[in-house]
Protein backbone atom coordinates (compact mmCIF):
# COMPACT_ATOMS: atom_id res chain seq x y z
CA UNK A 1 0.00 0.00 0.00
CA UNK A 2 3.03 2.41 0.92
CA UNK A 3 4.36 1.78 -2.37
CA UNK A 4 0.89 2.62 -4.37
CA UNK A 5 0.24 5.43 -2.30
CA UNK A 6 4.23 7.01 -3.22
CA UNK A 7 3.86 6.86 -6.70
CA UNK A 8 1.70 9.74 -7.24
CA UNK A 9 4.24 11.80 -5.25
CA UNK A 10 7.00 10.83 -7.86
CA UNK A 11 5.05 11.78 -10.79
CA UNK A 12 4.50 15.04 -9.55
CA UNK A 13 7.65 15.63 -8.59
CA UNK A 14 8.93 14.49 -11.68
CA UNK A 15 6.43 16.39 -13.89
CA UNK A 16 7.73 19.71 -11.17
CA UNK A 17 11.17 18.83 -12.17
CA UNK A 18 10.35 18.59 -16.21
CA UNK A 19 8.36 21.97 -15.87
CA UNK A 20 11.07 23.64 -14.15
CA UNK A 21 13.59 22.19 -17.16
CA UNK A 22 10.78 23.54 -19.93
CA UNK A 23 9.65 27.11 -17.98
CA UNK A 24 12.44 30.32 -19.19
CA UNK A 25 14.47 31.77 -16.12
CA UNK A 26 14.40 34.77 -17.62
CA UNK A 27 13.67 37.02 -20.62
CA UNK A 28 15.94 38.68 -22.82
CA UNK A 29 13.68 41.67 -23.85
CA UNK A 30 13.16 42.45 -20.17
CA UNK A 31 16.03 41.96 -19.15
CA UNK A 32 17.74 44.88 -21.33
CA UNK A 33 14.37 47.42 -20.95
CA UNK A 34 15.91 48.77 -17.91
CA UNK A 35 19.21 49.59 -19.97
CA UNK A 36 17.57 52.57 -22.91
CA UNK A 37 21.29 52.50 -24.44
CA UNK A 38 20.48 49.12 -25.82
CA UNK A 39 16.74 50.06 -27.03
CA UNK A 40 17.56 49.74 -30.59
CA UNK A 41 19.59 46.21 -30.30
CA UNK A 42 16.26 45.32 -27.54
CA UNK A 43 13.55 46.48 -30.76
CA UNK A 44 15.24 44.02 -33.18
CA UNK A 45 15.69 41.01 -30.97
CA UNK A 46 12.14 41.25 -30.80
CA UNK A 47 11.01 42.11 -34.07
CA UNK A 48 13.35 39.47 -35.69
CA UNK A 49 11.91 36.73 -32.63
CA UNK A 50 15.68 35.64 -32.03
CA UNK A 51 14.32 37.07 -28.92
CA UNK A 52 12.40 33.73 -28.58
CA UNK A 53 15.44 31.73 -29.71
CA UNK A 54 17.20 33.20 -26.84
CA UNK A 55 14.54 32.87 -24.08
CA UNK A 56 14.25 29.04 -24.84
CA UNK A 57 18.09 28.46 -23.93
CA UNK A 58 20.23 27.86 -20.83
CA UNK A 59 24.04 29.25 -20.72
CA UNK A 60 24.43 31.56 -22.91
CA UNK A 61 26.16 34.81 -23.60
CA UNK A 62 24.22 37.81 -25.30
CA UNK A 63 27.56 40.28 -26.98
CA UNK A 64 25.27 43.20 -26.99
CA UNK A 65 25.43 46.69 -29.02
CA UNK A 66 24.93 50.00 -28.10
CA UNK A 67 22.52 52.38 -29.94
CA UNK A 68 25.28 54.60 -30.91
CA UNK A 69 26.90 50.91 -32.85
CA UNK A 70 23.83 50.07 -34.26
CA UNK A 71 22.71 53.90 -36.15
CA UNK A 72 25.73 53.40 -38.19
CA UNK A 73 24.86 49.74 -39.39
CA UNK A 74 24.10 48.94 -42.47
CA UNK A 75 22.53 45.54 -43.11
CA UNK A 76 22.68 46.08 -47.08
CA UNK A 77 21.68 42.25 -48.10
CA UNK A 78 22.19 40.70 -44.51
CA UNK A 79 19.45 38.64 -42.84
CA UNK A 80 19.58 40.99 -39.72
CA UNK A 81 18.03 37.64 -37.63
CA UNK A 82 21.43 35.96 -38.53
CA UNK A 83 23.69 38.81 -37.97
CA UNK A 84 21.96 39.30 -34.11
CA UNK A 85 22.06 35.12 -33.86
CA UNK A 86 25.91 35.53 -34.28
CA UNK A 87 26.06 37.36 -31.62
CA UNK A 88 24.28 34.62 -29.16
CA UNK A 89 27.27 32.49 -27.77
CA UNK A 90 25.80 29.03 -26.42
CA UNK A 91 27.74 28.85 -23.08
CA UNK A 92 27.98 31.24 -20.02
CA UNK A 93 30.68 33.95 -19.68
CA UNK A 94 30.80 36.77 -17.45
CA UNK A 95 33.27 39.27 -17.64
CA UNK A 96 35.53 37.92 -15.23
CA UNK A 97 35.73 34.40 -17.07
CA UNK A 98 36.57 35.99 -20.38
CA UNK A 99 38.96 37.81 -18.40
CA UNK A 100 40.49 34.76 -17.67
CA UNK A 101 40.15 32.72 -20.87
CA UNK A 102 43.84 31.51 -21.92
CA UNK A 103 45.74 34.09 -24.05
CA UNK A 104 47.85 31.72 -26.06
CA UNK A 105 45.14 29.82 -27.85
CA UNK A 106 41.96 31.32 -28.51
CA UNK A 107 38.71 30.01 -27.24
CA UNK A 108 36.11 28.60 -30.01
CA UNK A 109 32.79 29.77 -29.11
CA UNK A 110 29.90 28.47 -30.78
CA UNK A 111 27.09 30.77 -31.04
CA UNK A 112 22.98 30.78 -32.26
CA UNK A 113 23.66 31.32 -35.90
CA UNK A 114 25.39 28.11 -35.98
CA UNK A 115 22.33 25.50 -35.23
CA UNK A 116 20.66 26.76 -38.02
CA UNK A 117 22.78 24.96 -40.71
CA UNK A 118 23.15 27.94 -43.00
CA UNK A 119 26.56 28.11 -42.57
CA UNK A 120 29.39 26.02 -43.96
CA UNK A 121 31.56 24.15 -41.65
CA UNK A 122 32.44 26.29 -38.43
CA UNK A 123 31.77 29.71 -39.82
CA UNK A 124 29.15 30.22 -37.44
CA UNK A 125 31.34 30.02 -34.63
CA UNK A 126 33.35 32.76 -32.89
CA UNK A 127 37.13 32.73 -31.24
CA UNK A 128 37.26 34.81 -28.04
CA UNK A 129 41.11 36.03 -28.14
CA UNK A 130 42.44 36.82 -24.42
CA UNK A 131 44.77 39.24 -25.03
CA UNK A 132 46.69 41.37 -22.12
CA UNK A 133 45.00 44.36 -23.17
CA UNK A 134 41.74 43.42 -24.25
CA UNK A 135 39.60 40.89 -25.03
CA UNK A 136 37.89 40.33 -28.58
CA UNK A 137 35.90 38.51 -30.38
CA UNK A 138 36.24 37.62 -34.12
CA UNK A 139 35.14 34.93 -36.97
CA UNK A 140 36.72 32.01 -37.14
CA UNK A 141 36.83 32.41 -40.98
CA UNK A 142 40.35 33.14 -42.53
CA UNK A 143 40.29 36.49 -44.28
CA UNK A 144 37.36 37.93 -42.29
CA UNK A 145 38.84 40.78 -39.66
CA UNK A 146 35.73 42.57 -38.58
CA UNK A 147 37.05 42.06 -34.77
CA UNK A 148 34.78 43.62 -31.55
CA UNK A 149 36.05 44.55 -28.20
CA UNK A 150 34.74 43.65 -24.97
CA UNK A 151 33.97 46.77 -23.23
CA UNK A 152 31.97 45.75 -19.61
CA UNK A 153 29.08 43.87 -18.18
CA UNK A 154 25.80 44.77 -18.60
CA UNK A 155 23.55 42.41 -16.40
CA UNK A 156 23.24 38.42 -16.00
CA UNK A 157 21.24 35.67 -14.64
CA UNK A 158 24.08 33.56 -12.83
CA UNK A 159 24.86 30.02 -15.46
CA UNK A 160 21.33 30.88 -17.00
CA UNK A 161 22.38 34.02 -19.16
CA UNK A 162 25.08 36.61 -19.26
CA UNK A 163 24.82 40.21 -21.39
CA UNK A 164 28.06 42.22 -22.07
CA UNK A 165 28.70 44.61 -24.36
CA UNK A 166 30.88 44.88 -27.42
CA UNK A 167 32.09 47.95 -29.71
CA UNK A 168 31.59 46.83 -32.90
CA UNK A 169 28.78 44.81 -35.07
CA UNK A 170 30.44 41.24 -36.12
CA UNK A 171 30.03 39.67 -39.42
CA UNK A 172 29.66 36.13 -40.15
CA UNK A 173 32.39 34.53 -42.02
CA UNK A 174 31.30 33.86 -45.63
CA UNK A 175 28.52 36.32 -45.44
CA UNK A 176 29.18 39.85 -47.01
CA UNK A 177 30.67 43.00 -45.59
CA UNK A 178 28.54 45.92 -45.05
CA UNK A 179 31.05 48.24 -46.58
CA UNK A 180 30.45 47.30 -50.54
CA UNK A 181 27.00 48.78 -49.06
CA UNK A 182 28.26 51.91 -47.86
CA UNK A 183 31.03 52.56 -50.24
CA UNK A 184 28.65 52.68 -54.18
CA UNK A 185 26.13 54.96 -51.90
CA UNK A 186 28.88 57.10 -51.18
CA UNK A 187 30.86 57.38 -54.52
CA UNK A 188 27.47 58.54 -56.86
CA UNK A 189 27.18 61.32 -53.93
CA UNK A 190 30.18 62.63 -54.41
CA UNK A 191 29.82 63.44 -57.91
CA UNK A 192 27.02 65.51 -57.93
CA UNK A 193 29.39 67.84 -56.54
CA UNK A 194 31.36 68.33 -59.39
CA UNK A 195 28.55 68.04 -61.48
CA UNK A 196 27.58 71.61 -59.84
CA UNK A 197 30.57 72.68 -60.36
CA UNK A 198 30.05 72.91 -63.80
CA UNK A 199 27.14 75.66 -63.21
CA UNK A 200 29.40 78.26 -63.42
CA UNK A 201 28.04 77.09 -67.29
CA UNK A 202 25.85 79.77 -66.05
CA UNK A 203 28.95 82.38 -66.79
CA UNK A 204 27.31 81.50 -70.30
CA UNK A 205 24.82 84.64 -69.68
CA UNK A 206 27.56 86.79 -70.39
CA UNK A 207 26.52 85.90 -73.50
CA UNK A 208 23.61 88.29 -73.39
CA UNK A 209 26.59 91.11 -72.74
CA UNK A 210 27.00 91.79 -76.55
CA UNK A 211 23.72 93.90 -76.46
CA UNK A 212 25.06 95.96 -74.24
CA UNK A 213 28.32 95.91 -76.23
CA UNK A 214 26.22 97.57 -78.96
CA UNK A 215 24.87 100.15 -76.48
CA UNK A 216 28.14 101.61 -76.93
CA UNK A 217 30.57 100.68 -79.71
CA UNK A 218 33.25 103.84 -78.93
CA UNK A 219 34.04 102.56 -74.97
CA UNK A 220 35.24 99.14 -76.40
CA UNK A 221 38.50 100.58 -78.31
CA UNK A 222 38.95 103.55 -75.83
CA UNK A 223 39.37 101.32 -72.87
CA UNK A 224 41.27 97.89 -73.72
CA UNK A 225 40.75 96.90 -70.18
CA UNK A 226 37.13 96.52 -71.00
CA UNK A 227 37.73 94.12 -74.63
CA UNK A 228 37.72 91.10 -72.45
CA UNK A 229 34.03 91.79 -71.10
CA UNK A 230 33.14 92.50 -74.57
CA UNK A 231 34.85 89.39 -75.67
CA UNK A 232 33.93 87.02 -72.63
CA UNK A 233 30.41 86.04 -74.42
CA UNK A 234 32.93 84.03 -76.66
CA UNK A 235 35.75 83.30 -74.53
CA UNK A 236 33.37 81.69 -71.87
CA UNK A 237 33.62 78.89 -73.41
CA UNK A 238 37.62 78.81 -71.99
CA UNK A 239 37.92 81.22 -69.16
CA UNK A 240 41.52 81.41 -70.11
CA UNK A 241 41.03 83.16 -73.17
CA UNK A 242 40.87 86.37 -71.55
CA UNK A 243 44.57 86.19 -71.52
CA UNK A 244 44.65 85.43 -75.47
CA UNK A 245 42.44 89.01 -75.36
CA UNK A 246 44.98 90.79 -73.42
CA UNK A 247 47.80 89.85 -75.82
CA UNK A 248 46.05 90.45 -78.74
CA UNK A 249 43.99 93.46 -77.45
CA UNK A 250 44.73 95.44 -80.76
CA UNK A 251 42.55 92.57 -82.82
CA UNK A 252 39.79 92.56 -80.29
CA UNK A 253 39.80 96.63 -80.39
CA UNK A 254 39.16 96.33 -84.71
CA UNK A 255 37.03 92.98 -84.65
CA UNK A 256 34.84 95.40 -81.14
CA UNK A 257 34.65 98.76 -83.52
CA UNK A 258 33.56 96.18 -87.04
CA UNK A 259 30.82 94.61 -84.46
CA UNK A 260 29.67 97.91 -83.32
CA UNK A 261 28.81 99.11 -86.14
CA UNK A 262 27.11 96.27 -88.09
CA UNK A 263 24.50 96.77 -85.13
CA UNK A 264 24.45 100.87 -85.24
């Protein structure tokens, strides 16, 4: 009878101790509300439902960007869900144990993006370097550099889930850079520039200057000084030819007075 009577005991406690394995021990998204310089990093967790991802796992390590990081981002063709999964490690570090990671080797770190089996081989991991001045973070892809640098803890949920911040968006290995984005947005903006500079065509209205060139045919030859005005309608098409004026200013004088008076 004891025995019949202890078995309903054990399946609640083992259906207490399955439901305490199953239940979340925290929540990323509230976890960073009460820290507004992470708002924007907070928004897309959320939006993107890695936030989910996240809230279903035990040990893990959240590399976390500041708003400031995050305005200057651009995604260009990046799945944004896979860039924030790469920054998901899947084991517990505070501060203090990256500290203390060994600074010969670096550590491999294996983070959310990997378990989704878009990436090839171990390029969705992460190596943790433990350096004496700093530690970083950086793919384990040769050829891709886009390092971050630990900068200090932000909060944690002791072996359940730690959030630190970093300085600088990382890349997957094998996935695109952002700059190729940046860099053809930049270059067409640049030229427009020049492409005003050319209004000075506008120095063509000069052209309407002969008219008052016939106002008064005698002031051209009496005052050299003034041929170039009288010739600029013509030499703005090559500023410089106001010196070719100056040298010849006795054939500008005759070919001023023969204009002058084929419009008296």
């Amino acid at each position: 009878m004891g025995s019949v009577k202890a078995a309903p005991i054990l399946l609640l406690l083992f259906l207490a101790t399955v439901s305490a394995q199953t239940t979340p021990t925290f929540n990323v998204t509230t976890l960073l509300e009460g820290f507004p310089d992470f708002s924007v990093f907070n928004q897309l967790l959320t939006s993107t439902r890695v936030a989910d991802e996240i809230n279903s796992r035990r040990s893990i390590t959240i590399l976390a960007l500041k708003n400031a990081v995050l305005s200057g981002f651009q995604a260009g063709t990046l799945d944004v869900s896979d860039v924030l999964r790469y920054h998901v490690l899947l084991q517990f570090f505070d501060i203090d144990q990256l500290k203390a990671l060994d600074m010969v080797t670096p550590t491999n770190a294996t983070t959310l993006l990997q378990t989704t089996g878009k990436m090839e081989g171990k390029a969705g991991e992460l190596f943790v370097y433990n350096t004496p001045s700093a530690v970083l973070f950086g793919p384990t892809v040769v050829g891709f550099t886009s390092n971050a640098t630990l900068i200090t803890n932000i909060t944690r949920v002791d072996y359940d889930i730690s959030i630190v911040e970093i300085d600088h968006v990382l890349i997957p290995g094998g996935f695109a850079t952002v700059a190729p984005a940046s860099e053809p947005a930049t270059a067409p903006a640049s030229e427009p520039t020049p492409a005003s500079g050319p209004a000075p065509a506008s120095d063509t209205t000069p052209a309407s200057e002969p008219a008052p060139a016939s106002k008064s045919p005698a002031k051209a030859p009496t005052k050299p000084g003034q041929a170039p005005a009288s010739g600029s309608a013509p030499g703005s098409e090559q500023a410089p030819s106001n010196g070719a004026v100056m040298v010849k200013g006795g054939v500008v004088a005759v070919f001023a007075t023969f204009v002058a008076v084929l419009f008296m």
